[in-house]
C-alpha atoms as a PDB file:
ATOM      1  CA  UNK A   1     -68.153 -66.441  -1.081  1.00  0.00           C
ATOM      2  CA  UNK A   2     -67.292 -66.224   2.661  1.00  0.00           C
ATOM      3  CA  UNK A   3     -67.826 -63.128   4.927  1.00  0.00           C
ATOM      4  CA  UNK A   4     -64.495 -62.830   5.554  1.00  0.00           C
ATOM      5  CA  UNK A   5     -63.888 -62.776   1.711  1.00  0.00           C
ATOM      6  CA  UNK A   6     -66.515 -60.316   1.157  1.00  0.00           C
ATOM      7  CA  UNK A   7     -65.232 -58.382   4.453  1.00  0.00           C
ATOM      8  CA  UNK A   8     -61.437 -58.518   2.348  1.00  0.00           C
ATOM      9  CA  UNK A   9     -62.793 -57.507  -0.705  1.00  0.00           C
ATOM     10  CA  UNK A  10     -64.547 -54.496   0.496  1.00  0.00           C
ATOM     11  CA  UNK A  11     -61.120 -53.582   2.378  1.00  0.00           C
ATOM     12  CA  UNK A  12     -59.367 -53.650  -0.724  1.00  0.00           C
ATOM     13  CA  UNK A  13     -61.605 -52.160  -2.694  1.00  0.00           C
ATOM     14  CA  UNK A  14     -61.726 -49.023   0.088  1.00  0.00           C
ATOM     15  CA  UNK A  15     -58.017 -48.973   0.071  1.00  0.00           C
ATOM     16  CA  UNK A  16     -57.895 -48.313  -4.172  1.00  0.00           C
ATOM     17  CA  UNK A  17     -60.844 -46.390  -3.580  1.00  0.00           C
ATOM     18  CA  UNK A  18     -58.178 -43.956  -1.501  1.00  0.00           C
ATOM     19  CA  UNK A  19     -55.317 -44.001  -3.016  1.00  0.00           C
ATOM     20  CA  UNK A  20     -57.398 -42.874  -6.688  1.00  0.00           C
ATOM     21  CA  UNK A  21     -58.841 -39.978  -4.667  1.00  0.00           C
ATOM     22  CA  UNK A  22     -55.693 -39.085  -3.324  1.00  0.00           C
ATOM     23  CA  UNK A  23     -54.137 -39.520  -7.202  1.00  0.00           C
ATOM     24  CA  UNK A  24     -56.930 -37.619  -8.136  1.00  0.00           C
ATOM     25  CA  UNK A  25     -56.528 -34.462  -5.417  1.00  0.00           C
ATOM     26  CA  UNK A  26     -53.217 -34.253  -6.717  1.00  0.00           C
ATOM     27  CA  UNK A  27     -53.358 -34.574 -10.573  1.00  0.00           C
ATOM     28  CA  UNK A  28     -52.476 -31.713 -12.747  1.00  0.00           C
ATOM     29  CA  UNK A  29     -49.647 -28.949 -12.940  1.00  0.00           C
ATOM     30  CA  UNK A  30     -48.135 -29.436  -9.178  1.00  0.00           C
ATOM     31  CA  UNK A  31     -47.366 -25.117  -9.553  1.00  0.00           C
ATOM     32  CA  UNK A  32     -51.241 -24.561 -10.359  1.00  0.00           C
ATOM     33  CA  UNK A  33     -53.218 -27.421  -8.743  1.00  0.00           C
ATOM     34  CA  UNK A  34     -51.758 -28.004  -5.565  1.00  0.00           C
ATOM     35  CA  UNK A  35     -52.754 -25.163  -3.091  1.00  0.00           C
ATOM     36  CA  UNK A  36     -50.617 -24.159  -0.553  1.00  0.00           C
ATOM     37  CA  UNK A  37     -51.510 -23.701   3.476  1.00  0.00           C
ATOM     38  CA  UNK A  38     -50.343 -20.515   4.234  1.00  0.00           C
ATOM     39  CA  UNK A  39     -52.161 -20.542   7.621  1.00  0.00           C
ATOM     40  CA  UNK A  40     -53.247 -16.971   8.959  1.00  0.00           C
ATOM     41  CA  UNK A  41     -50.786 -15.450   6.177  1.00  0.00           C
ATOM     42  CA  UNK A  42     -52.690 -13.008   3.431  1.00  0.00           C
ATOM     43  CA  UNK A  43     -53.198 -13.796  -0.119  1.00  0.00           C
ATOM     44  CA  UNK A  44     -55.208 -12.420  -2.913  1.00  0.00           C
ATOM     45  CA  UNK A  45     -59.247 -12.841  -2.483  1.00  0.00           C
ATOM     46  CA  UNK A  46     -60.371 -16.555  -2.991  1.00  0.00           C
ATOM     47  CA  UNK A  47     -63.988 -18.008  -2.454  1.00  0.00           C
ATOM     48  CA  UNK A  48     -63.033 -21.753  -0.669  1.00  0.00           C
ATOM     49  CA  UNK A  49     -60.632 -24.464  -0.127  1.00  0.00           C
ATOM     50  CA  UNK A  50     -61.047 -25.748  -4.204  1.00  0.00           C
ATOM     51  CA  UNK A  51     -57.577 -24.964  -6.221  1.00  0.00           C
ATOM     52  CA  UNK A  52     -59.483 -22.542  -8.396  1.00  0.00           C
ATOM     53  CA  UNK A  53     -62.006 -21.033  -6.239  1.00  0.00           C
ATOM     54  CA  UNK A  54     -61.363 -17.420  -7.613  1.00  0.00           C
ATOM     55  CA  UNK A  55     -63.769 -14.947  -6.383  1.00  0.00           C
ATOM     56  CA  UNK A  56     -66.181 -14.127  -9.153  1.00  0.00           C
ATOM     57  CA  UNK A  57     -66.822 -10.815  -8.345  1.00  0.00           C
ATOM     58  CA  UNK A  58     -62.752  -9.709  -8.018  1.00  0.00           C
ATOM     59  CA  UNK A  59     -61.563  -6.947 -10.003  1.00  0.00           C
ATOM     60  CA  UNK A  60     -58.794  -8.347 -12.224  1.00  0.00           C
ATOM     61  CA  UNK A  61     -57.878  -4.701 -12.677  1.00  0.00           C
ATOM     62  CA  UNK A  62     -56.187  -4.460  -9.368  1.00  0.00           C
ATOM     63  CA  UNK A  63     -55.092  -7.939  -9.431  1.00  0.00           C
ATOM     64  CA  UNK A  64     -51.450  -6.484 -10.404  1.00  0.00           C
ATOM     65  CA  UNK A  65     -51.555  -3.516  -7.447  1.00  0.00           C
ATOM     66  CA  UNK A  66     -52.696  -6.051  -4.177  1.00  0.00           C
ATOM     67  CA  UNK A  67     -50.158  -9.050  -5.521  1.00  0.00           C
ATOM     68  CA  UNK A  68     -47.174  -6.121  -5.345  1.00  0.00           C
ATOM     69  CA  UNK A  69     -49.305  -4.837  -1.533  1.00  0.00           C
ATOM     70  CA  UNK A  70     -49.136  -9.003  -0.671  1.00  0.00           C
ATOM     71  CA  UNK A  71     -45.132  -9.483  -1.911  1.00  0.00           C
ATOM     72  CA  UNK A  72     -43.803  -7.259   0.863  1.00  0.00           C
ATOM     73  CA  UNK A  73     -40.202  -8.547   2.145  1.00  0.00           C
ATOM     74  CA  UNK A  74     -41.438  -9.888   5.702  1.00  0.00           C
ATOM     75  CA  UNK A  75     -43.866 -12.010   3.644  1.00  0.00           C
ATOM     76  CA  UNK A  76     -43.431 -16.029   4.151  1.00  0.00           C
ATOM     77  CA  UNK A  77     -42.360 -17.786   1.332  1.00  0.00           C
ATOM     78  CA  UNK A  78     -45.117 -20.053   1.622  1.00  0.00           C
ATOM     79  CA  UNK A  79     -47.458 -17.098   1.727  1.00  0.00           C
ATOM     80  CA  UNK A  80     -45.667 -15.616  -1.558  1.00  0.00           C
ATOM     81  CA  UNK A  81     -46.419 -19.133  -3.124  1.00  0.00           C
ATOM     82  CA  UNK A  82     -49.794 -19.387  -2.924  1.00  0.00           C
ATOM     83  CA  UNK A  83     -50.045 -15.313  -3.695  1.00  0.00           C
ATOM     84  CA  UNK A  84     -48.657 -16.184  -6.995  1.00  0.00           C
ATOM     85  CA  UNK A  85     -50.230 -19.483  -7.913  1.00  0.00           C
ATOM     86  CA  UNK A  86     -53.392 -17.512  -7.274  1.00  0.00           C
ATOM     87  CA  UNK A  87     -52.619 -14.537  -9.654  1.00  0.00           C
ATOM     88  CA  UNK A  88     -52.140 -17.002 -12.038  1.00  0.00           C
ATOM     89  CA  UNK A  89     -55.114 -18.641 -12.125  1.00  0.00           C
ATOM     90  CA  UNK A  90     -56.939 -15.090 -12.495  1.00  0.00           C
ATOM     91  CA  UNK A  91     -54.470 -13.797 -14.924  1.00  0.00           C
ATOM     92  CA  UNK A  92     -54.121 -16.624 -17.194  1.00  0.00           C
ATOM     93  CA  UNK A  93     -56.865 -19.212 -16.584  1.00  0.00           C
ATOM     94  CA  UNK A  94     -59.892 -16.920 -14.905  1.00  0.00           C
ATOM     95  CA  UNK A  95     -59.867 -15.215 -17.660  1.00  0.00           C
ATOM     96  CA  UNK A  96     -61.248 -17.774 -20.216  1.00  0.00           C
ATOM     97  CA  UNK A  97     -62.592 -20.294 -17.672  1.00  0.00           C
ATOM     98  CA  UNK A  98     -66.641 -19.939 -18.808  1.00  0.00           C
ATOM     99  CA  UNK A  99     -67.547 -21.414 -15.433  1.00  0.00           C
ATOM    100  CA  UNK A 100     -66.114 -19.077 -13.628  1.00  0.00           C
ATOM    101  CA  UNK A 101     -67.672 -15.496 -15.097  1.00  0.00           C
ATOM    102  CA  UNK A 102     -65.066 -13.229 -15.420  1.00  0.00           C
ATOM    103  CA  UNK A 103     -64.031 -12.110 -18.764  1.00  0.00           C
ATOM    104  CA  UNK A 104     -60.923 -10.313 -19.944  1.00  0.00           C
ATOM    105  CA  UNK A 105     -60.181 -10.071 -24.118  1.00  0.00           C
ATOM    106  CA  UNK A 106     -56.328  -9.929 -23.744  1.00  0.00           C
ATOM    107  CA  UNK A 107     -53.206 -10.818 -21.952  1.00  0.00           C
ATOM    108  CA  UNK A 108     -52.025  -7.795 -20.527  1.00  0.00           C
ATOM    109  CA  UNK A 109     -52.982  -7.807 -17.181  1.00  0.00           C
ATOM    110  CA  UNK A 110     -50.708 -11.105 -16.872  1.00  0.00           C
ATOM    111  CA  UNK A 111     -48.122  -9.297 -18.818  1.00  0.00           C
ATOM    112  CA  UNK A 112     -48.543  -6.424 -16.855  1.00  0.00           C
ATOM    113  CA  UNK A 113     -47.923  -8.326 -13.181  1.00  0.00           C
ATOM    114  CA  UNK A 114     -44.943 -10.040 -14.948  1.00  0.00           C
ATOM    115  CA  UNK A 115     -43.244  -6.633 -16.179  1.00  0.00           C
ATOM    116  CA  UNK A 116     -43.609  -4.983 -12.606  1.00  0.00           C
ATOM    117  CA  UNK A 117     -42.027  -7.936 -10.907  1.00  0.00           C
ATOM    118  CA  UNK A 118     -39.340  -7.634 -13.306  1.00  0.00           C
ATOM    119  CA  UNK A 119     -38.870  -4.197 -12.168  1.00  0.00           C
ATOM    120  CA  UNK A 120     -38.417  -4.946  -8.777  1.00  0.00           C
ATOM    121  CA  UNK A 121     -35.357  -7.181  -9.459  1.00  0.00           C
ATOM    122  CA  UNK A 122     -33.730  -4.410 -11.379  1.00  0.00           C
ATOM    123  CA  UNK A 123     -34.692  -1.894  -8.328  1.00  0.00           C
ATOM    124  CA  UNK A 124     -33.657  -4.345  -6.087  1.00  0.00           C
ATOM    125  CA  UNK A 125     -30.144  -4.683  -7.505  1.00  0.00           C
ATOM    126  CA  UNK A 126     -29.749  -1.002  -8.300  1.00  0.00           C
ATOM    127  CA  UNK A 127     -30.572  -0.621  -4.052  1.00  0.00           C
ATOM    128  CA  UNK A 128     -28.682  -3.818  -3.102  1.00  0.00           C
ATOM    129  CA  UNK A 129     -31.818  -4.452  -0.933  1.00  0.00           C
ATOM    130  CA  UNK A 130     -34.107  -7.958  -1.060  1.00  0.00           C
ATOM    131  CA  UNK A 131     -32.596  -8.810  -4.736  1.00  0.00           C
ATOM    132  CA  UNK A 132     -33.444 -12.338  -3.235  1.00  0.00           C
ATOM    133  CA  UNK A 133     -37.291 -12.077  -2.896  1.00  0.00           C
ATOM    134  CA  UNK A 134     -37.726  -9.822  -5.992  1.00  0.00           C
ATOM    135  CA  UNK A 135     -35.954 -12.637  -7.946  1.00  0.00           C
ATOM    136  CA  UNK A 136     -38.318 -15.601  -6.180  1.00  0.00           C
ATOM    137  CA  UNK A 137     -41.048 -13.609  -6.802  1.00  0.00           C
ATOM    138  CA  UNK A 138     -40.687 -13.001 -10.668  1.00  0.00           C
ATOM    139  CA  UNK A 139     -39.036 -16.725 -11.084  1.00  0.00           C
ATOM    140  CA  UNK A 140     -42.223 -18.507  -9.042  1.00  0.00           C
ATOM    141  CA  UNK A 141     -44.642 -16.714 -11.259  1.00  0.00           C
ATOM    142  CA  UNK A 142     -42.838 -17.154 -14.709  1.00  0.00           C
ATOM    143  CA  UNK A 143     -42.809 -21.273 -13.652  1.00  0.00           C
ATOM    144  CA  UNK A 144     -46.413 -20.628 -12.555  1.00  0.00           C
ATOM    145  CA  UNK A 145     -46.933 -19.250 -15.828  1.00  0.00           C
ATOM    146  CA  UNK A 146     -45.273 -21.233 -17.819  1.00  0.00           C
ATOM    147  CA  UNK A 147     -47.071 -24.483 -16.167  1.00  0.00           C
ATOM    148  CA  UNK A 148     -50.794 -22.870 -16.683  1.00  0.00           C
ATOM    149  CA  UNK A 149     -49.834 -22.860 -20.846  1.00  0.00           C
ATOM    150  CA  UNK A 150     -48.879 -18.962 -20.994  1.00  0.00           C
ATOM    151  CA  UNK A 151     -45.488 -17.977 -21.764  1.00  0.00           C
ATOM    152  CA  UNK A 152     -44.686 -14.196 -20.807  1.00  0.00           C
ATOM    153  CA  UNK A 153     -43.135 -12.265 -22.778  1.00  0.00           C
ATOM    154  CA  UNK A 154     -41.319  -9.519 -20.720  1.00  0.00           C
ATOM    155  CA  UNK A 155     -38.580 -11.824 -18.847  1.00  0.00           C
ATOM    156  CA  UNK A 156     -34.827 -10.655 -19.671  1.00  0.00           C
ATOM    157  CA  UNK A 157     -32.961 -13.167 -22.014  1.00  0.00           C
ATOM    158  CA  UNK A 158     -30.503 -13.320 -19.222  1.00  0.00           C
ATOM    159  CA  UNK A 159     -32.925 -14.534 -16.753  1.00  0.00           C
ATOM    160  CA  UNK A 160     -35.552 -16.384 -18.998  1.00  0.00           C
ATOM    161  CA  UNK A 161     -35.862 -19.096 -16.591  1.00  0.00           C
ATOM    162  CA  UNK A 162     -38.288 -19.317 -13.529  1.00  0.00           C
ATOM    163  CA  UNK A 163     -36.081 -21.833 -11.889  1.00  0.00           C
ATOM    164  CA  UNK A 164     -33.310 -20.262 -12.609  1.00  0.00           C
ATOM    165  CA  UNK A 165     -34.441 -17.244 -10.929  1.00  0.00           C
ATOM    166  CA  UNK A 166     -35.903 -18.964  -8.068  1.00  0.00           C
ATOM    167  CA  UNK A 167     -32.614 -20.786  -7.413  1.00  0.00           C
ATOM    168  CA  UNK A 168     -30.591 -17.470  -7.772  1.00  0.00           C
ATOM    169  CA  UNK A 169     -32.143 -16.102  -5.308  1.00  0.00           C
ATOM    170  CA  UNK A 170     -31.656 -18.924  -2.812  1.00  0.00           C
ATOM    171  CA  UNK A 171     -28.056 -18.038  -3.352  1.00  0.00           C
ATOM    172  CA  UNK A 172     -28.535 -14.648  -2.701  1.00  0.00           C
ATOM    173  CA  UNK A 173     -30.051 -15.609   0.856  1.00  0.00           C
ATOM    174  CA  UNK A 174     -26.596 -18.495   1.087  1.00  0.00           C
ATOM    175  CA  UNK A 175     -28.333 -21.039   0.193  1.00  0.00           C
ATOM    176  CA  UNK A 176     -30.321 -24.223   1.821  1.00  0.00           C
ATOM    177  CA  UNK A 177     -33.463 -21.867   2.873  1.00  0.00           C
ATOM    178  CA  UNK A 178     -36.190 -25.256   3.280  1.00  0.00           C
ATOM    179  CA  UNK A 179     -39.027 -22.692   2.521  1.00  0.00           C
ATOM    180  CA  UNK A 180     -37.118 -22.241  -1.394  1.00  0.00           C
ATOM    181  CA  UNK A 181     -35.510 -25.867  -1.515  1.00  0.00           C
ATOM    182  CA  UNK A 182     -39.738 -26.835  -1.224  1.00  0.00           C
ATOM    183  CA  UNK A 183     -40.530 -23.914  -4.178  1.00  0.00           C
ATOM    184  CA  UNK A 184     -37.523 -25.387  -6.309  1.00  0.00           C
ATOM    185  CA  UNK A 185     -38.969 -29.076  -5.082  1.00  0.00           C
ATOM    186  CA  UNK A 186     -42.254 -28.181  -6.658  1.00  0.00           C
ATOM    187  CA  UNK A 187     -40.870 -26.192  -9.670  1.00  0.00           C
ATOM    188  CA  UNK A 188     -38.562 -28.855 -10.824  1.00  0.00           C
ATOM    189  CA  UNK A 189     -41.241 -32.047 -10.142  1.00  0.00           C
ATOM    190  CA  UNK A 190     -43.342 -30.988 -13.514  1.00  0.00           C
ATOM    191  CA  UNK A 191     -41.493 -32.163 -15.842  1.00  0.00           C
ATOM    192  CA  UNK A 192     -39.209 -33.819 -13.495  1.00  0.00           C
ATOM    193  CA  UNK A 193     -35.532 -32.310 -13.484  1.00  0.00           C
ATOM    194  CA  UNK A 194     -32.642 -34.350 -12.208  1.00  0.00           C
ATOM    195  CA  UNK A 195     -32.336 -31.391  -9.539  1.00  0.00           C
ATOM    196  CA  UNK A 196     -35.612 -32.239  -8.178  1.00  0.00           C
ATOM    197  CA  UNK A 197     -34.820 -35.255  -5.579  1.00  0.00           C
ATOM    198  CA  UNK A 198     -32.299 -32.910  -3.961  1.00  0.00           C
ATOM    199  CA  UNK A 199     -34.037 -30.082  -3.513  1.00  0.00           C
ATOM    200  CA  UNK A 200     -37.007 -32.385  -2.143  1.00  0.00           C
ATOM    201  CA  UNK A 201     -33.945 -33.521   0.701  1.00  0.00           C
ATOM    202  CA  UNK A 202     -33.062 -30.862   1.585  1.00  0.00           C
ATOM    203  CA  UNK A 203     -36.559 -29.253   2.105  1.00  0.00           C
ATOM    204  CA  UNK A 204     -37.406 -32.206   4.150  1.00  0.00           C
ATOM    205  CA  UNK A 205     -33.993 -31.975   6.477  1.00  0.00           C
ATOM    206  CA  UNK A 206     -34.480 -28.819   7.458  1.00  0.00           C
ATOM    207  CA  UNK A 207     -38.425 -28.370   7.834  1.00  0.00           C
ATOM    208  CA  UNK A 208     -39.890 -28.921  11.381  1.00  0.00           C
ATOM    209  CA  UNK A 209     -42.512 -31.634  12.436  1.00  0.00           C
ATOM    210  CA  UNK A 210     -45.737 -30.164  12.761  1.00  0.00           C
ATOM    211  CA  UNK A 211     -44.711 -26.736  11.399  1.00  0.00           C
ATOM    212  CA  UNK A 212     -46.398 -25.341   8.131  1.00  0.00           C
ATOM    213  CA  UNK A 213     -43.750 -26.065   5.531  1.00  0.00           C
ATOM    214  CA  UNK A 214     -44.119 -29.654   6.771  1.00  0.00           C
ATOM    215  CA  UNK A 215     -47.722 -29.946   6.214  1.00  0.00           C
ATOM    216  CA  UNK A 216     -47.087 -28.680   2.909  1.00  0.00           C
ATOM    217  CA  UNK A 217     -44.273 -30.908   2.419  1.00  0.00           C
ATOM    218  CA  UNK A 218     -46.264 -34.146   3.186  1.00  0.00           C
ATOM    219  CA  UNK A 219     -49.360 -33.023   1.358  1.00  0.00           C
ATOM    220  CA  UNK A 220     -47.594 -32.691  -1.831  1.00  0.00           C
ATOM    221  CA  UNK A 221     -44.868 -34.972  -1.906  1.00  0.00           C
ATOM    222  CA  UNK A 222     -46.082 -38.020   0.939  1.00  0.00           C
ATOM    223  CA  UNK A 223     -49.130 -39.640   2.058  1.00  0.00           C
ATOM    224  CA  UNK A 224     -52.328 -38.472   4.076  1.00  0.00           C
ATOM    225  CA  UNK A 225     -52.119 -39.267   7.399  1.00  0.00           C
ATOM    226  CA  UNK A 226     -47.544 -39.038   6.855  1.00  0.00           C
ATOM    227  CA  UNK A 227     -45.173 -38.031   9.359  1.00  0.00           C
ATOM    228  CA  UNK A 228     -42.604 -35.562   8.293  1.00  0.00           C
ATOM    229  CA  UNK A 229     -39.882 -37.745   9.510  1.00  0.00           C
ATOM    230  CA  UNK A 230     -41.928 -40.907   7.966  1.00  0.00           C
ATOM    231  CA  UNK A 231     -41.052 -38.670   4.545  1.00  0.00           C
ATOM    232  CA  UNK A 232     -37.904 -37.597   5.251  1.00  0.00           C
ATOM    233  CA  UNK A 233     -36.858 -41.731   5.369  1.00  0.00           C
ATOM    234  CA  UNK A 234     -38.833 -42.316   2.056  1.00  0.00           C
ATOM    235  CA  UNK A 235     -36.682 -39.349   0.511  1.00  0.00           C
ATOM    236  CA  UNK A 236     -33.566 -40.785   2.148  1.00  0.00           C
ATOM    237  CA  UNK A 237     -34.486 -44.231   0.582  1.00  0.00           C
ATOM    238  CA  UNK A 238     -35.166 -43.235  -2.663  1.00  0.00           C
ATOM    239  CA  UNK A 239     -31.609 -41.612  -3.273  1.00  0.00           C
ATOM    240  CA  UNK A 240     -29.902 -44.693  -2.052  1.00  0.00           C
END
């Protein structure tokens, strides 16, 4: 075998090499596995970059009181997505993960953070005041939920779907917010909902290069190294 052949081979096997690390980096429930870059935004405690790097020493007791402090209304979407994938992973996973030390015998704190986020829709609608975030909020968590195995059960029969809540209150904002239309991208890729494309397109049309949201947008849905407007075509192409 030649040089160059061996110089090929090792080329090739570098490129496979990459694209099973990237496979692997994102594998698993998108909602739950995929972090999100909130920049300098606040979230709940965390220990390092991993997924589920919960801090071991966190008090799950107050988990429900500093996720309501975090959800204020001047709070980023993006921020409010990683608040709640996090509170998930110490409500519903934390507490029987054996490697990670803290140990909780029931459900109720998750049932707990659900039932007050419930609450604030019905406040919200009884004030007319941010019935839009209060329905994200309780929608992104229930699809959080419902994606780490645990199904709640305090959600309203009328509004028993996290999607559905999430994309209610994109409506209550008018609609095509890129911040959501990436949340309702994310919720509707696992399983894959024939909504899903077009809320991908539309996240991608209106995010900025360079900007947060498209950072996020490329890290979960493109390539390493991706343009956003290198994505935005490979959207475009795949609805043709």
């Amino acid at each position: 075998m030649t040089r160059k052949m061996l110089r090929s081979f090792s080329m090739v096997a570098a490129l496979l090499l990459a694209a099973s690390l990237q496979q692997t980096a994102l594998a698993g429930p998108p909602l739950i596995c995929h972090t999100i870059e909130i920049g300098n935004a606040k979230s709940l405690p965390w220990a390092g970059s991993n997924w589920r790097d919960v801090k071991r020493d966190y008090d799950l007791n107050r988990l429900t009181s500093d996720t309501l402090a975090l959800l204020q209304p001047e709070t980023p979407i993006l921020a409010r997505m990683e608040t709640l994938r996090r509170a998930t992973i110490y409500a519903v996973w934390a507490k029987r993960d054996s490697e990670v030390g803290i140990t909780v015998s029931s459900n109720a704190i998750a049932e707990d953070l659900q039932a007050k986020l419930m609450e604030r829709i019905r406040e919200a609608v009884r004030s007319n005041k941010n019935a839009s975030l209060a329905l994200f909020d309780a929608g992104y968590l229930d699809a959080c939920y419902k994606q780490a195995g645990y199904k709640s059960t305090v959600n309203t029969p009328s509004l028993a779907e996290g999607y559905a809540m999430v994309r209610k209150g994109s409506g209550h904002l008018g609609g095509n917010n890129p911040e959501i239309e990436f949340a309702l991208a994310v919720i509707s890729e696992h399983p894959r909902q024939p909504s899903h494309q077009e809320h991908l397109r539309r996240a991608v049309e209106g995010a900025q290069e360079g900007s947060l949201l498209a950072r996020n947008l490329v890290a979960h849905f493109g390539k390493p190294g991706q343009k956003l407007s290198a994505l935005r075509a490979q959207v475009a192409s795949a609805q043709k």
